[in-house]
C-alpha atoms as a PDB file:
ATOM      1  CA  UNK A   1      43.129 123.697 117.759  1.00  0.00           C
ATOM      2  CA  UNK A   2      46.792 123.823 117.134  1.00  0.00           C
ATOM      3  CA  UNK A   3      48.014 121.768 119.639  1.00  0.00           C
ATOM      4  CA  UNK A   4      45.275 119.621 118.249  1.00  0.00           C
ATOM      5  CA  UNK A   5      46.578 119.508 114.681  1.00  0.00           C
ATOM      6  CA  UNK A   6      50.513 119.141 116.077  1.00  0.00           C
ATOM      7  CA  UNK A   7      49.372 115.863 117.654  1.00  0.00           C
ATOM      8  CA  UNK A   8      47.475 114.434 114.262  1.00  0.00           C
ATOM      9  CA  UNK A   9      50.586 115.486 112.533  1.00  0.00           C
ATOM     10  CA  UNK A  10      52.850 113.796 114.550  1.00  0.00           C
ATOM     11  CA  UNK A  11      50.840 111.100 114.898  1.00  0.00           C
ATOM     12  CA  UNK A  12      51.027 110.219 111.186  1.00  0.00           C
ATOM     13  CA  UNK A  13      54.502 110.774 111.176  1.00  0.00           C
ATOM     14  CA  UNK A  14      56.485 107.660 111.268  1.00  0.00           C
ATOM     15  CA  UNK A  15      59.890 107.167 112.781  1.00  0.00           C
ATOM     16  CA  UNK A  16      62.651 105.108 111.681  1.00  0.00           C
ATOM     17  CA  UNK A  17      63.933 103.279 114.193  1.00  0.00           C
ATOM     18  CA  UNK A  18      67.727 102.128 113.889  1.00  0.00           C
ATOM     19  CA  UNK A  19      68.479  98.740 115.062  1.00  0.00           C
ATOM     20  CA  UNK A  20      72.227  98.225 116.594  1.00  0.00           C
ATOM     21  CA  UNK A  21      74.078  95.992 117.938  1.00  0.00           C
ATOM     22  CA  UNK A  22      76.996  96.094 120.264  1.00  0.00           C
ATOM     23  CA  UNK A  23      79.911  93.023 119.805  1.00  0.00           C
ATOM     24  CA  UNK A  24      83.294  91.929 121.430  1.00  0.00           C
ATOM     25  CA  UNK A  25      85.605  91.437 118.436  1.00  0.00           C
ATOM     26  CA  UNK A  26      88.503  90.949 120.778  1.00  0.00           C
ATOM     27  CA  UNK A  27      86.681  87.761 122.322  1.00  0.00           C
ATOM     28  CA  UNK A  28      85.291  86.621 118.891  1.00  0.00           C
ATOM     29  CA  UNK A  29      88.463  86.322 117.706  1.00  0.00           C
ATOM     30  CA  UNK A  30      90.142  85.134 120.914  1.00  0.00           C
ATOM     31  CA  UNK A  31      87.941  82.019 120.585  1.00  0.00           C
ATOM     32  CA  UNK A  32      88.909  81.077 117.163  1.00  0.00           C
ATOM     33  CA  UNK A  33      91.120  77.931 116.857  1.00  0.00           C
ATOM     34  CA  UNK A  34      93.292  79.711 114.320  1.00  0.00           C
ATOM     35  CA  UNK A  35      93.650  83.037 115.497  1.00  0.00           C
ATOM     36  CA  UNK A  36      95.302  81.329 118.754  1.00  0.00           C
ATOM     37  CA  UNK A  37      97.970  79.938 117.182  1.00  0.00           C
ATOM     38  CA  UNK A  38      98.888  82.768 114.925  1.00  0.00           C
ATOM     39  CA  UNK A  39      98.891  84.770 118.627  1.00  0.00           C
ATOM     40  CA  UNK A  40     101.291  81.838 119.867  1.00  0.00           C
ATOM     41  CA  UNK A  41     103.460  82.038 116.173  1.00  0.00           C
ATOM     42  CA  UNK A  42     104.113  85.886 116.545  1.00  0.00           C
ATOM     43  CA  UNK A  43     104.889  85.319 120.328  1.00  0.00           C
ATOM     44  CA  UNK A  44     107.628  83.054 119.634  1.00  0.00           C
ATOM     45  CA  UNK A  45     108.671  85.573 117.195  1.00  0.00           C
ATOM     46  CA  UNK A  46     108.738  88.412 118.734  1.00  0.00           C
ATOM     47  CA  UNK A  47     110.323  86.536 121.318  1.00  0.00           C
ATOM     48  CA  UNK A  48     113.082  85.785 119.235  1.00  0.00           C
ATOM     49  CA  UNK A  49     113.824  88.998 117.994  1.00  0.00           C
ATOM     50  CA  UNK A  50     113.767  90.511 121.437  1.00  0.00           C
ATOM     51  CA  UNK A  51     116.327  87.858 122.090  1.00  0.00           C
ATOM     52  CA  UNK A  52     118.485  89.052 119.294  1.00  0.00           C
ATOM     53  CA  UNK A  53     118.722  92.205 120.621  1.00  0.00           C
ATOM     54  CA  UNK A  54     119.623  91.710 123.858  1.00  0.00           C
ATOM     55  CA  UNK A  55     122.075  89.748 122.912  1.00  0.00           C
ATOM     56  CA  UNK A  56     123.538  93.049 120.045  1.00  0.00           C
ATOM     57  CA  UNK A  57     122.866  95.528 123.395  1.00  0.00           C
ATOM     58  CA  UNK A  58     125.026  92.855 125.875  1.00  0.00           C
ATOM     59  CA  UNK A  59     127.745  93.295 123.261  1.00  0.00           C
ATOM     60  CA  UNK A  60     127.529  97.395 122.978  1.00  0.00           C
ATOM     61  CA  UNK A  61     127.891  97.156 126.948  1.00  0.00           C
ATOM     62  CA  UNK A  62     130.704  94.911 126.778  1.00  0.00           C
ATOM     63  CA  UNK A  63     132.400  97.026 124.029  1.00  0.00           C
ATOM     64  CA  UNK A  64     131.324 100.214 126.262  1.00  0.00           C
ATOM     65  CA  UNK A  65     133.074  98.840 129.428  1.00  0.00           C
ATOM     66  CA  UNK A  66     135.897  97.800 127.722  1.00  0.00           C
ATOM     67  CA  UNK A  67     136.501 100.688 126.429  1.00  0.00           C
ATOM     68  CA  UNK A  68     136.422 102.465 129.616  1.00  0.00           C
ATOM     69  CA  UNK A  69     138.673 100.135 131.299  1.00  0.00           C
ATOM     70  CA  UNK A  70     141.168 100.636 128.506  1.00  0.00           C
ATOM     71  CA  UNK A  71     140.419 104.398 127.527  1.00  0.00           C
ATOM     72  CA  UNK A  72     143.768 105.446 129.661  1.00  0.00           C
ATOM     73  CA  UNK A  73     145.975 103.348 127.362  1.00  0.00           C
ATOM     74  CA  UNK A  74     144.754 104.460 124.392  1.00  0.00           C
ATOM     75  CA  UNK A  75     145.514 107.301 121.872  1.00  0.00           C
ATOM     76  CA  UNK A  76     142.913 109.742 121.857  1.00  0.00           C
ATOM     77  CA  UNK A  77     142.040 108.517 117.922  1.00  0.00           C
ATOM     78  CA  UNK A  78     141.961 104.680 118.946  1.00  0.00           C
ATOM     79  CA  UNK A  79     139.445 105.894 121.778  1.00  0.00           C
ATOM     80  CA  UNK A  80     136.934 108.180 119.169  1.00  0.00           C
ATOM     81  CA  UNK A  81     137.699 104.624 116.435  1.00  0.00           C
ATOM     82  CA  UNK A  82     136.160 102.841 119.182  1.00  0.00           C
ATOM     83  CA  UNK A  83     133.654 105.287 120.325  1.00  0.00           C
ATOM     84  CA  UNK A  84     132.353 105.660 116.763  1.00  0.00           C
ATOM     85  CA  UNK A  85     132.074 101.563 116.513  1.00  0.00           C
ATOM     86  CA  UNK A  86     129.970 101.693 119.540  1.00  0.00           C
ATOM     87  CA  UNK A  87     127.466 104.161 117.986  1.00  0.00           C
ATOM     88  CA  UNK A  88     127.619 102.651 114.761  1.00  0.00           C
ATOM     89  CA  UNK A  89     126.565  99.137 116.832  1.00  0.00           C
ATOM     90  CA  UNK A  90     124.049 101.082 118.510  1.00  0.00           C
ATOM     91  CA  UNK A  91     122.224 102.495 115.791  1.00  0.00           C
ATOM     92  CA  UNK A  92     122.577  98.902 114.094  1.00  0.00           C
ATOM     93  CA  UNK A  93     120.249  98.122 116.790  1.00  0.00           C
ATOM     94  CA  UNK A  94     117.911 101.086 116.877  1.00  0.00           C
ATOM     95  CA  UNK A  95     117.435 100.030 113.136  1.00  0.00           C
ATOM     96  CA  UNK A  96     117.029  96.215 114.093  1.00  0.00           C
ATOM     97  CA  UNK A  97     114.175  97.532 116.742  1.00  0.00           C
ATOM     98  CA  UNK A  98     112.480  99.390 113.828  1.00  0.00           C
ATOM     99  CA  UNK A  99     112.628  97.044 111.198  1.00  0.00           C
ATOM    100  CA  UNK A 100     111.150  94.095 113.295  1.00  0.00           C
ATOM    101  CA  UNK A 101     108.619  96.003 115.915  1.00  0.00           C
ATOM    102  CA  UNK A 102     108.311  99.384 113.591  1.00  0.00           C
ATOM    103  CA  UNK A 103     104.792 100.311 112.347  1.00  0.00           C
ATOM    104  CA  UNK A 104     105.986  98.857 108.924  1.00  0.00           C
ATOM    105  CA  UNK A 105     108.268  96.418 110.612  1.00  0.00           C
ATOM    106  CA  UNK A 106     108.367  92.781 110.172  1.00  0.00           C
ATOM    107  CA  UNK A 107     106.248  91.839 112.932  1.00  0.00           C
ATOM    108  CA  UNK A 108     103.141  94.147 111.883  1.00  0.00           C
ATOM    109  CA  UNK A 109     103.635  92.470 108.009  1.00  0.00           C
ATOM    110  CA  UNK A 110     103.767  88.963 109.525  1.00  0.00           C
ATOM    111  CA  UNK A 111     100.554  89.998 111.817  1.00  0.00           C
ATOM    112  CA  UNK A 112      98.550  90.971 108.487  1.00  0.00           C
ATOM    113  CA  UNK A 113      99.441  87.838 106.850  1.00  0.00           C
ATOM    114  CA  UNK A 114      98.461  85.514 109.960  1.00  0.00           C
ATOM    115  CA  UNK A 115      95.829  87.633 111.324  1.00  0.00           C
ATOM    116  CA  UNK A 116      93.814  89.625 108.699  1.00  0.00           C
ATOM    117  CA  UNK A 117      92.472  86.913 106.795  1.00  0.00           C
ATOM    118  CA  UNK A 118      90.378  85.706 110.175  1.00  0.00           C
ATOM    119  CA  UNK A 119      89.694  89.308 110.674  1.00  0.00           C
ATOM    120  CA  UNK A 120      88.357  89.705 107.404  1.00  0.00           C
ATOM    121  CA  UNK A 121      85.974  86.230 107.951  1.00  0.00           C
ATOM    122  CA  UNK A 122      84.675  87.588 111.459  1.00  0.00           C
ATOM    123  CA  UNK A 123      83.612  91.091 109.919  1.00  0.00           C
ATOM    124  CA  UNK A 124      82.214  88.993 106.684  1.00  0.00           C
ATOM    125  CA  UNK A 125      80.493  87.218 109.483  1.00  0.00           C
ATOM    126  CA  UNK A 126      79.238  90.336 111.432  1.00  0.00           C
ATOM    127  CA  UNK A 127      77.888  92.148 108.136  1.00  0.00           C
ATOM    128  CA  UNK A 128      75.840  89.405 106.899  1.00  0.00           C
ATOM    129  CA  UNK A 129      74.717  88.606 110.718  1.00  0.00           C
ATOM    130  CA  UNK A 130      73.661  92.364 110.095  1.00  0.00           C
ATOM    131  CA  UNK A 131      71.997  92.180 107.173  1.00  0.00           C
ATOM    132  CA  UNK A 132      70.507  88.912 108.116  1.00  0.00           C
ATOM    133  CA  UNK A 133      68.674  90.245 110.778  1.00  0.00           C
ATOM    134  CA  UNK A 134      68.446  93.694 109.550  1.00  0.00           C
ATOM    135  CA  UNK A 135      70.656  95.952 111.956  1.00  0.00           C
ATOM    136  CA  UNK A 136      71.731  99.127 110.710  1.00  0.00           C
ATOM    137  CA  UNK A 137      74.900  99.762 112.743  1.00  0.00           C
ATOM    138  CA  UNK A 138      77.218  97.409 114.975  1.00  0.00           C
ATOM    139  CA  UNK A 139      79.939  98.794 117.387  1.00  0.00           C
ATOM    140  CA  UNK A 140      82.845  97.223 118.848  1.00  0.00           C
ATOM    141  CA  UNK A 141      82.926  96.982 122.255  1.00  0.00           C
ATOM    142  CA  UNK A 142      86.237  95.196 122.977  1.00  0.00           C
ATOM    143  CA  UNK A 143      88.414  96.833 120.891  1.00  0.00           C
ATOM    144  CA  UNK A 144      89.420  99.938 118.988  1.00  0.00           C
ATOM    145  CA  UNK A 145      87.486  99.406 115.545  1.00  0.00           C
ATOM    146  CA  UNK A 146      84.443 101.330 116.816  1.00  0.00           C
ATOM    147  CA  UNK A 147      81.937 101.143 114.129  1.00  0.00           C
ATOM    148  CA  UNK A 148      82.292  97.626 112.100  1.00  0.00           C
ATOM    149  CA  UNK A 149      79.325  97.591 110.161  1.00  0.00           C
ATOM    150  CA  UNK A 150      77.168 100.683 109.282  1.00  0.00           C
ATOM    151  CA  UNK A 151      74.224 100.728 106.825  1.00  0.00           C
ATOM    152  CA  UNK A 152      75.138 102.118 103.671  1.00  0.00           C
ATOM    153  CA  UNK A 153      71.981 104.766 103.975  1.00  0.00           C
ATOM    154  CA  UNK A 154      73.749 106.297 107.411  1.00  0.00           C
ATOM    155  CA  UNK A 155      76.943 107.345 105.474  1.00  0.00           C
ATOM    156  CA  UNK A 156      76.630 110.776 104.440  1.00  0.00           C
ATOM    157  CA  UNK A 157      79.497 111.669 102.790  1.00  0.00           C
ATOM    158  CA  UNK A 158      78.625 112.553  99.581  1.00  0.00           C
ATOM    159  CA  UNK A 159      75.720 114.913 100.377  1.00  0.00           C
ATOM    160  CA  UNK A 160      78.531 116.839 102.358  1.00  0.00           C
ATOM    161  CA  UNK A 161      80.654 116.626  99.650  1.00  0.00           C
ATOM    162  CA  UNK A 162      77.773 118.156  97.679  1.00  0.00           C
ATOM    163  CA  UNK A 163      77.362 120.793  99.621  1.00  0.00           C
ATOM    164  CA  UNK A 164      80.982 122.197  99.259  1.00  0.00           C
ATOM    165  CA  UNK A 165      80.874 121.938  96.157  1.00  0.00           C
ATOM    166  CA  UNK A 166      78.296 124.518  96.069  1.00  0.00           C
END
C-alpha cells in the first residue's frame, strides 16, 4: 500500500526538464567575414611590435658585446656607466613587452575594440536563438566562456545571499 501510494505520488509529480544546447563560439566567430580581418589587423600588429623589439634586444646585445670587447680599456666607472645603460635599455624593453602584449597592454585594448563588438552580436545571437526556441542553458564547447547563456530562473544567487544574511 505504500509502495502503492509512492508510485501515484510520483506519478503526478511533474519534472522540469532543462533544454541545453552545446555551441562552438570559436568556429562561429572564425566564420565571420569581419572577425577575420580584425584576426589578420592584430597579426600584422603584433607582428610589428615583435619586430620592434627585436630590433631594441639586437641593440642591448650589440651594446653588451661591445662592452665586453672594450671592458679592459676602460675605467672601472666608464664600465658600471655602460653597464647601467644596458639595464636601463633592457628594462626599456621589458616595459615595451608589457605595454604592447601586457594584460592591459595595447594589443588586448586594440583586441576589445576590433573584436568585442562581433562578440557581443554572436552572444546577442545565441540568447535570442535561446529564447527563440526556449533553451534554458547553452555551453561553449570551443572555447573558454563555458556557460554563454543561462536562464535567468537557474541563477541562484540571491537566495544564497539570503541565506547569509540570516
Amino acid at each position: 500500500m505504500i509502495f502503492a501510494a509512492a508510485i501515484a505520488a510520483s506519478a503526478t509529480t511533474t519534472i522540469d526538464a532543462q533544454k541545453i544546447a552545446i555551441v562552438d563560439i570559436t568556429q562561429i566567430l572564425q566564420a565571420q567575414p569581419d572577425y577575420k580581418k580584425a584576426q589578420e589587423e592584430l597579426d600584422k600588429i603584433a607582428q610589428q611590435w615583435r619586430q620592434e623589439i627585436a630590433q631594441q634586444q639586437d641593440v642591448v646585445k650589440g651594446m653588451f658585446a661591445k662592452l665586453r670587447a672594450e671592458a679592459p680599456l676602460l675605467t672601472k666607472e666608464a664600465a658600471h656607466k655602460r653597464e647601467d645603460e644596458i639595464e636601463t635599455k633592457e628594462k626599456g624593453i621589458r616595459d615595451m613587452q608589457r605595454e604592447k602584449f601586457g594584460p592591459e597592454g595595447a594589443l588586448f585594448k586594440k583586441r576589445q575594440e576590433l573584436v568585442k563588438p562581433m562578440q557581443d552580436r554572436v552572444y546577442g545571437a545565441i540568447e535570442k536563438f535561446a529564447a527563440d526556441r526556449g533553451f534554458d542553458l547553452i555551453l561553449d564547447k570551443g572555447g573558454s566562456a563555458g556557460i554563454i547563456f543561462a536562464s535567468p530562473s537557474f541563477d541562484k544567487t540571491q537566495l544564497i545571499l539570503d541565506m547569509l544574511k540570516r
